[in-house]
PDB file of N, CA and C in Angstrom:
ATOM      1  N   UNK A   1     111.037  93.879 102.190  1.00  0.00           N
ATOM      2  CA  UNK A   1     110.002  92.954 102.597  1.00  0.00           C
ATOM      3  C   UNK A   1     108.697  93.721 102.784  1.00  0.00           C
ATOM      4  N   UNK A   2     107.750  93.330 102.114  1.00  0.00           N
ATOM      5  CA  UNK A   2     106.555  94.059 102.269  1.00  0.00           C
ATOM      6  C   UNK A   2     105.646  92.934 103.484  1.00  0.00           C
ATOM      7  N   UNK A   3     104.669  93.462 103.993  1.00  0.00           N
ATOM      8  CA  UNK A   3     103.701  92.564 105.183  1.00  0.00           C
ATOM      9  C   UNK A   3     102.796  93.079 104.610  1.00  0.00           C
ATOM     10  N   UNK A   4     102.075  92.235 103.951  1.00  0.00           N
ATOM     11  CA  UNK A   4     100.310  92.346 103.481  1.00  0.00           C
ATOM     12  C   UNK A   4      99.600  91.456 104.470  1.00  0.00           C
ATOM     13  N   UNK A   5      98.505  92.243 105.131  1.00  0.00           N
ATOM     14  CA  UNK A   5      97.733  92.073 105.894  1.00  0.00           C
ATOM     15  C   UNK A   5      96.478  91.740 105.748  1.00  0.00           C
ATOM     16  N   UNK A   6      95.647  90.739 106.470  1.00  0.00           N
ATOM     17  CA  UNK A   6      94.428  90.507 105.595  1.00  0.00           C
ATOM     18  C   UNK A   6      93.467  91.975 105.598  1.00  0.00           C
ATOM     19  N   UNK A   7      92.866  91.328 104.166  1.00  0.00           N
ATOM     20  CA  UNK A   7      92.115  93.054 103.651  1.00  0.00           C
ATOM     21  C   UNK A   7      90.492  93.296 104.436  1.00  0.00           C
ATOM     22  N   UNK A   8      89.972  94.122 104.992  1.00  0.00           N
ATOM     23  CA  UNK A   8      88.851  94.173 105.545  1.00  0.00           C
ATOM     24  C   UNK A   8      87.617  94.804 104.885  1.00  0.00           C
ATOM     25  N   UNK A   9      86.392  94.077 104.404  1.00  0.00           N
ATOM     26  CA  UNK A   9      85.069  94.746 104.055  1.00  0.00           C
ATOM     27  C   UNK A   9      84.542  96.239 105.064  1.00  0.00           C
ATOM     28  N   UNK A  10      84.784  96.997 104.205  1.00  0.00           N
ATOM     29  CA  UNK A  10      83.195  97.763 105.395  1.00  0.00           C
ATOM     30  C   UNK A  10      82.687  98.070 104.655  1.00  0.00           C
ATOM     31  N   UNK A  11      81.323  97.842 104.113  1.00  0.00           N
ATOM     32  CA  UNK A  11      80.509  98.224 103.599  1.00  0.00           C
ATOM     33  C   UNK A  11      80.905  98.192 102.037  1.00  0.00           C
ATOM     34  N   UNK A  12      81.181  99.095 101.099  1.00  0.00           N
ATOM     35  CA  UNK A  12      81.334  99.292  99.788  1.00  0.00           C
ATOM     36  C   UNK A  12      82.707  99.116  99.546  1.00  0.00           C
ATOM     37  N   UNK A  13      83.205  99.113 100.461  1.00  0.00           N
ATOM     38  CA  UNK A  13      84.737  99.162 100.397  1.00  0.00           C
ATOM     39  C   UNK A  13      85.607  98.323 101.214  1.00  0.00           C
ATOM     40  N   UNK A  14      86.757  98.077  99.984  1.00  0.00           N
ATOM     41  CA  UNK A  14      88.153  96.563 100.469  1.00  0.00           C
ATOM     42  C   UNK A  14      89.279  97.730 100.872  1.00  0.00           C
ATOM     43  N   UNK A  15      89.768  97.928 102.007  1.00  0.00           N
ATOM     44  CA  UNK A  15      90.867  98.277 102.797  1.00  0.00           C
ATOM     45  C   UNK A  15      91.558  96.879 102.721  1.00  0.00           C
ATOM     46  N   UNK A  16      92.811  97.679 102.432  1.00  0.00           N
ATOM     47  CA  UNK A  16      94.049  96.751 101.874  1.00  0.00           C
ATOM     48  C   UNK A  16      95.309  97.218 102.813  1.00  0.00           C
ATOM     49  N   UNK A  17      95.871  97.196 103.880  1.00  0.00           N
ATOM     50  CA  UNK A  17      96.345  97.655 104.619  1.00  0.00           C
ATOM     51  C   UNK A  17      97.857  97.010 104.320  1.00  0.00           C
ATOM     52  N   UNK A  18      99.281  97.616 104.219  1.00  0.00           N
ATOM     53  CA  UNK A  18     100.317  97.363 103.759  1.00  0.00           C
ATOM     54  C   UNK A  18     101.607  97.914 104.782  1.00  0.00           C
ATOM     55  N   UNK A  19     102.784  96.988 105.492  1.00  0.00           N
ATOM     56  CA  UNK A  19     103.727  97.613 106.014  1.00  0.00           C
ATOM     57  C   UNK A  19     104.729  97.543 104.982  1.00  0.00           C
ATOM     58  N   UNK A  20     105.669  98.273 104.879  1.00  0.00           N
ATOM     59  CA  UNK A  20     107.207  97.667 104.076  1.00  0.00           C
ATOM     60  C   UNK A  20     108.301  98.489 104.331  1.00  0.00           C
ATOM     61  N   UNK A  21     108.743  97.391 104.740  1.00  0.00           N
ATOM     62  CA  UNK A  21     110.005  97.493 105.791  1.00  0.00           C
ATOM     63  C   UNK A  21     111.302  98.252 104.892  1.00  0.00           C
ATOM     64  N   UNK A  22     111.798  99.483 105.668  1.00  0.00           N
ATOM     65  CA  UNK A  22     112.724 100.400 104.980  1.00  0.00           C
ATOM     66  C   UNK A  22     113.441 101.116 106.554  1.00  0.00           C
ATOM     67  N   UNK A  23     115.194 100.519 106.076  1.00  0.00           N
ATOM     68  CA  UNK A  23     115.905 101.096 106.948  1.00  0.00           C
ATOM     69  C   UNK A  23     115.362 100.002 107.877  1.00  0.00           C
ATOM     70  N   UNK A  24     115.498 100.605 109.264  1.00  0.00           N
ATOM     71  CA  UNK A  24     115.340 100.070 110.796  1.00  0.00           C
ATOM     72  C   UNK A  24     113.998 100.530 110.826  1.00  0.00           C
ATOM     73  N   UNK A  25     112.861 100.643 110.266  1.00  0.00           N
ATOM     74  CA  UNK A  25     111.644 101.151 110.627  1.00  0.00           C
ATOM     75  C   UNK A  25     110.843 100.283 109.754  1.00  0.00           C
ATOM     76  N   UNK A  26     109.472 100.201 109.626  1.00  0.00           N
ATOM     77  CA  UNK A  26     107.968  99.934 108.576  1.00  0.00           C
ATOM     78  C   UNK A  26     107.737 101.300 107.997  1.00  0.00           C
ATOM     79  N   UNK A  27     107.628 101.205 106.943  1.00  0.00           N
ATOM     80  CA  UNK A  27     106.248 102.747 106.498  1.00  0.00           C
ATOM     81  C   UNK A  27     105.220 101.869 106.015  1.00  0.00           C
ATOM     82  N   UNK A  28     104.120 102.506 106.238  1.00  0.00           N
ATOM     83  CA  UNK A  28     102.381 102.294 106.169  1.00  0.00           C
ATOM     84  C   UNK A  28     101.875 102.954 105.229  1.00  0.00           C
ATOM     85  N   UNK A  29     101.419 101.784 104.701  1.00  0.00           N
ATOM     86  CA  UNK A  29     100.191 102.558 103.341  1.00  0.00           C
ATOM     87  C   UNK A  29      98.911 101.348 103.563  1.00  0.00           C
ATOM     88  N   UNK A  30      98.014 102.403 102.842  1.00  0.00           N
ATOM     89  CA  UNK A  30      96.887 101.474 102.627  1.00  0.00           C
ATOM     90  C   UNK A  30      95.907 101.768 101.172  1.00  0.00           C
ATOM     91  N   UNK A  31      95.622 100.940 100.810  1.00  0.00           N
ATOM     92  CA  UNK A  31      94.624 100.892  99.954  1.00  0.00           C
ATOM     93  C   UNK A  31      92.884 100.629  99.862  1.00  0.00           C
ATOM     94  N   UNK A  32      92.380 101.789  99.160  1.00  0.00           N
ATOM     95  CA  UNK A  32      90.572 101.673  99.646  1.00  0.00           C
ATOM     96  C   UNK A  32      90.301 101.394  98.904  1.00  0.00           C
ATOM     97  N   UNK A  33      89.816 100.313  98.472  1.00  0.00           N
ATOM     98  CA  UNK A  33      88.662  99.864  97.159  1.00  0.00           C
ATOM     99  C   UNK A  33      87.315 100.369  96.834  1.00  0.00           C
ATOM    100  N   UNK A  34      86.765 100.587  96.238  1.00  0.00           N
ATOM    101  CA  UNK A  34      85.264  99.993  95.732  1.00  0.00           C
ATOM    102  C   UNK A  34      84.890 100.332  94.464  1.00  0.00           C
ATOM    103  N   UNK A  35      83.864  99.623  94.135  1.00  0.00           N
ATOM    104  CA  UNK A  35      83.606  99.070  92.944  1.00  0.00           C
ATOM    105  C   UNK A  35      84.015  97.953  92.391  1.00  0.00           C
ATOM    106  N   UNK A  36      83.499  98.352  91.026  1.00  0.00           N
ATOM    107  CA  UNK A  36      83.710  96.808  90.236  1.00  0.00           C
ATOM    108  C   UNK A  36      83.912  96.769  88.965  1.00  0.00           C
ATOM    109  N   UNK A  37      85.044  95.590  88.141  1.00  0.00           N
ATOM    110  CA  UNK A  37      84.825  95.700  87.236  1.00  0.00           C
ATOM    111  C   UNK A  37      85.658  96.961  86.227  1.00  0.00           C
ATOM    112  N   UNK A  38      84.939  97.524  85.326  1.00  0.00           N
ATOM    113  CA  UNK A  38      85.467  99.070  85.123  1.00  0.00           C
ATOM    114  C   UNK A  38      85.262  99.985  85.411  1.00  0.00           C
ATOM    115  N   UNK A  39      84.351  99.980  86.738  1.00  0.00           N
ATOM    116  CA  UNK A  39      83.875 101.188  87.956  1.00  0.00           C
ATOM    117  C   UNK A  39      84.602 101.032  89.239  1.00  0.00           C
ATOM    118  N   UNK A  40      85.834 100.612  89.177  1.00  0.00           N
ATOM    119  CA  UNK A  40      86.686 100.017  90.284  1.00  0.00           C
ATOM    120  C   UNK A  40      87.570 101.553  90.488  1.00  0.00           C
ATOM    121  N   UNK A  41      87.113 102.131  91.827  1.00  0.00           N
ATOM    122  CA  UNK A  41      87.761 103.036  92.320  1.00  0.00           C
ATOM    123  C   UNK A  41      88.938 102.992  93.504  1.00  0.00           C
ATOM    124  N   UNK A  42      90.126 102.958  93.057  1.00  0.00           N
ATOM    125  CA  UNK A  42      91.212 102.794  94.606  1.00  0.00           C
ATOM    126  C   UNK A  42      92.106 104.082  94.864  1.00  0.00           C
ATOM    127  N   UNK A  43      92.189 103.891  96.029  1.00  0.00           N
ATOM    128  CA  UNK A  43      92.844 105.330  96.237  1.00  0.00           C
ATOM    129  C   UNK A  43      93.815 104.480  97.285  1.00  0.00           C
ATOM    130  N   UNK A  44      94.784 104.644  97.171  1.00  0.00           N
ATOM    131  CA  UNK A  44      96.174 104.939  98.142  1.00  0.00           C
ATOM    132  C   UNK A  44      96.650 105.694  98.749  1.00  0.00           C
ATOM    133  N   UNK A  45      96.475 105.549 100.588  1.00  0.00           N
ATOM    134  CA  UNK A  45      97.206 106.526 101.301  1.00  0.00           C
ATOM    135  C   UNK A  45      98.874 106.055 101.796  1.00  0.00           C
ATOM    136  N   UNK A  46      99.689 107.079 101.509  1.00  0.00           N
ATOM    137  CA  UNK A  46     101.190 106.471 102.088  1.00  0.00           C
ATOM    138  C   UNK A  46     101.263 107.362 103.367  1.00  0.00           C
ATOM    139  N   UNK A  47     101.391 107.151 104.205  1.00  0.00           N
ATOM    140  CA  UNK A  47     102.008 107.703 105.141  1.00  0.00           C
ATOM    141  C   UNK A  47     103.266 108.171 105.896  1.00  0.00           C
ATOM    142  N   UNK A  48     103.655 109.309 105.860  1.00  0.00           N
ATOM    143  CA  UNK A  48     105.186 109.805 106.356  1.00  0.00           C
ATOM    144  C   UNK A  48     105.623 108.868 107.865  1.00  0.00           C
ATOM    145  N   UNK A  49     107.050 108.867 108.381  1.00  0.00           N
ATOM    146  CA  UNK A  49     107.452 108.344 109.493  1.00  0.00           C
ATOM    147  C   UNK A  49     107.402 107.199 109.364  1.00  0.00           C
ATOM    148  N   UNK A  50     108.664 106.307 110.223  1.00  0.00           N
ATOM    149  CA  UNK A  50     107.977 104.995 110.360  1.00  0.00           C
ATOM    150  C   UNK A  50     108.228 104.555 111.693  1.00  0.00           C
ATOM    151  N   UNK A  51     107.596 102.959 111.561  1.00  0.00           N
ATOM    152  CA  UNK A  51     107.232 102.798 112.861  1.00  0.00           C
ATOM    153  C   UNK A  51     108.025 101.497 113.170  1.00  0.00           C
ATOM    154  N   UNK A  52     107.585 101.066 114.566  1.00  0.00           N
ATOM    155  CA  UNK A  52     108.929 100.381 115.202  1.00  0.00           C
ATOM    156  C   UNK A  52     108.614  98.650 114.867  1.00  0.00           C
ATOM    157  N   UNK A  53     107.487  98.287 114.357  1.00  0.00           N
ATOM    158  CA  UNK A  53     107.063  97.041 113.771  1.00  0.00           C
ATOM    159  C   UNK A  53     106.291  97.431 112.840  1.00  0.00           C
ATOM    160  N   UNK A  54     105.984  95.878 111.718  1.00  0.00           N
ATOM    161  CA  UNK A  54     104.772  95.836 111.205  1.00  0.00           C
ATOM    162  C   UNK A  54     103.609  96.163 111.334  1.00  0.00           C
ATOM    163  N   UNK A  55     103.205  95.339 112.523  1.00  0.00           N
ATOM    164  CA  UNK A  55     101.931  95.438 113.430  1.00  0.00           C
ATOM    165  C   UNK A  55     101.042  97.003 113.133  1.00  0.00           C
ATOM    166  N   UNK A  56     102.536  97.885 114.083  1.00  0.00           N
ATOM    167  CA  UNK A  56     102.109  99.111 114.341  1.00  0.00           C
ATOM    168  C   UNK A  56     102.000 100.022 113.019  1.00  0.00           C
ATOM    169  N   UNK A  57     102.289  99.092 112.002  1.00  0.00           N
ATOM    170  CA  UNK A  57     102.172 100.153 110.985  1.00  0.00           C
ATOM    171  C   UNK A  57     100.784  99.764 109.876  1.00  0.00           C
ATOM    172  N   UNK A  58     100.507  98.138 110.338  1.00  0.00           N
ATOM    173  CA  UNK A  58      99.519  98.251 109.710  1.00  0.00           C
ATOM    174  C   UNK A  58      98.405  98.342 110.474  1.00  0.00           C
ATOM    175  N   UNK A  59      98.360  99.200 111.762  1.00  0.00           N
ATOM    176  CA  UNK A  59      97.630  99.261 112.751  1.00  0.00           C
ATOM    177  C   UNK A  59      97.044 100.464 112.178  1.00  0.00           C
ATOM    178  N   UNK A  60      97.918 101.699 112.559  1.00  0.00           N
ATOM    179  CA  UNK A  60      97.980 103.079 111.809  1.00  0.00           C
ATOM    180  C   UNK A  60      97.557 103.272 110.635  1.00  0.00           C
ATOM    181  N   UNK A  61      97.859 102.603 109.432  1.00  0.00           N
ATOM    182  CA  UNK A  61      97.146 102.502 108.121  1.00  0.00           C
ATOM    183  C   UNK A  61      95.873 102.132 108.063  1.00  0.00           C
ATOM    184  N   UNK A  62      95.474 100.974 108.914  1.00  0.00           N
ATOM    185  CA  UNK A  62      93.765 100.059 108.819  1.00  0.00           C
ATOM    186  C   UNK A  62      93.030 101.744 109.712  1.00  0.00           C
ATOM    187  N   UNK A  63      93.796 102.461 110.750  1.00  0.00           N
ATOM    188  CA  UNK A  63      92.605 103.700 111.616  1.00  0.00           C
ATOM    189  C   UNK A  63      92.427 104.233 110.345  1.00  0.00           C
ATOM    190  N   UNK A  64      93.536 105.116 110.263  1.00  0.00           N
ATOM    191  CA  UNK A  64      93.548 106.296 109.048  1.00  0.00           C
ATOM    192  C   UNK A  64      92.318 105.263 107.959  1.00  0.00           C
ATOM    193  N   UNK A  65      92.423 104.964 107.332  1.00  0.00           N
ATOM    194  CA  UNK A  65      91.413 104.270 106.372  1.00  0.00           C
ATOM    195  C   UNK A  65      89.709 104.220 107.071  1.00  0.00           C
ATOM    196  N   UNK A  66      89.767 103.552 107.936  1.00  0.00           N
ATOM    197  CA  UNK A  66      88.512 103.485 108.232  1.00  0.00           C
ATOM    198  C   UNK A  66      87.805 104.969 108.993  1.00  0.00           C
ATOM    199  N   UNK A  67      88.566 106.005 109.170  1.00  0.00           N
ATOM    200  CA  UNK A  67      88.338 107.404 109.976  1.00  0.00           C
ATOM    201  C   UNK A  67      88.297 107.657 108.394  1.00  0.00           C
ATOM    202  N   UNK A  68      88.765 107.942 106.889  1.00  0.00           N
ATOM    203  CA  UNK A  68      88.163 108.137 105.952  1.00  0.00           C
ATOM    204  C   UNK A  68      86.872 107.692 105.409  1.00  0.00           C
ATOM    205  N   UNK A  69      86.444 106.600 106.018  1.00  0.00           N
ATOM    206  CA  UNK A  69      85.553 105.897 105.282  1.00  0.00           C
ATOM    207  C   UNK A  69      84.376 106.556 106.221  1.00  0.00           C
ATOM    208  N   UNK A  70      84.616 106.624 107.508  1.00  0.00           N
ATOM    209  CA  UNK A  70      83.637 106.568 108.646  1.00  0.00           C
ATOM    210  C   UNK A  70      82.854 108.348 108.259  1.00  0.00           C
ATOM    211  N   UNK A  71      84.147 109.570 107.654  1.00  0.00           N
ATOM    212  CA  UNK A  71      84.324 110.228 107.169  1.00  0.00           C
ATOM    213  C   UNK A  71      82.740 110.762 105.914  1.00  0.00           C
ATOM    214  N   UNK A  72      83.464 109.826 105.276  1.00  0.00           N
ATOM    215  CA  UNK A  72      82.024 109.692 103.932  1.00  0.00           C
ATOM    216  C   UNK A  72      81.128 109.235 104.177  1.00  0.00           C
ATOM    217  N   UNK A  73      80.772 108.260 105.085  1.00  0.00           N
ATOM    218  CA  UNK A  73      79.301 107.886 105.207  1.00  0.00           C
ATOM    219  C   UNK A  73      78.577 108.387 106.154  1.00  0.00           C
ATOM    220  N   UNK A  74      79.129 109.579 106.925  1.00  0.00           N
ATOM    221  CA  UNK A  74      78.572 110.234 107.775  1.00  0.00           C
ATOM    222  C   UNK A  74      77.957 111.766 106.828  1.00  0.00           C
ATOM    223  N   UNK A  75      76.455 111.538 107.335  1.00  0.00           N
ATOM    224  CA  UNK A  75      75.617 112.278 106.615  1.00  0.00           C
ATOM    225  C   UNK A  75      76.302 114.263 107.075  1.00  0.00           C
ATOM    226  N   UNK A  76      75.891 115.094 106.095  1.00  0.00           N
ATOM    227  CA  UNK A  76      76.527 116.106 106.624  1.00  0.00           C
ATOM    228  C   UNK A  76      75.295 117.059 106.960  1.00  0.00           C
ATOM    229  N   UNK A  77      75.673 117.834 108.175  1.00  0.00           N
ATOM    230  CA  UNK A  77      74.739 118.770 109.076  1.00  0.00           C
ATOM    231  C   UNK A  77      74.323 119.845 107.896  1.00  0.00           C
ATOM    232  N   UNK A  78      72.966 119.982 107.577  1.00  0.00           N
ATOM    233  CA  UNK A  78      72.271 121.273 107.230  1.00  0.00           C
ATOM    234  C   UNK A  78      72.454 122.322 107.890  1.00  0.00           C
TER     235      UNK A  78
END
């Protein structure tokens, strides 16, 4: 059983946040969009361990994603 979660805008990019249920646990992945078209860039993070609900796993997937994103659009120190 997979739990697709609704997907969230920030800025240039569709976070696609995903639990799927394996064994007695969730594992968490997520997906980052942007672009368009045939400039459509996605990258997929899976994440090791799992967790004790859905919730918490597409909780963990939506941070991790947006601490990448928050990541790149933060200008870097001279």
């Amino acid at each position: 059983m997979n739990v697709d979660h609704n997907k969230i805008s920030v800025g240039k990019y569709l976070v696609s946040p995903l639990a799927k249920q394996q064994g007695e646990g969730y594992a968490a992945s997520v997906s980052i969009r942007s672009g368009r078209g045939s400039a459509t860039h996605d990258r997929v993070m899976r994440f090791s361990g799992l967790f004790e609900s859905a919730a918490s796993a597409v909780h963990y997937a939506t941070e991790h994603a947006l601490g990448w994103i928050h990541e790149r659009s933060t200008p870097a120190c001279a």
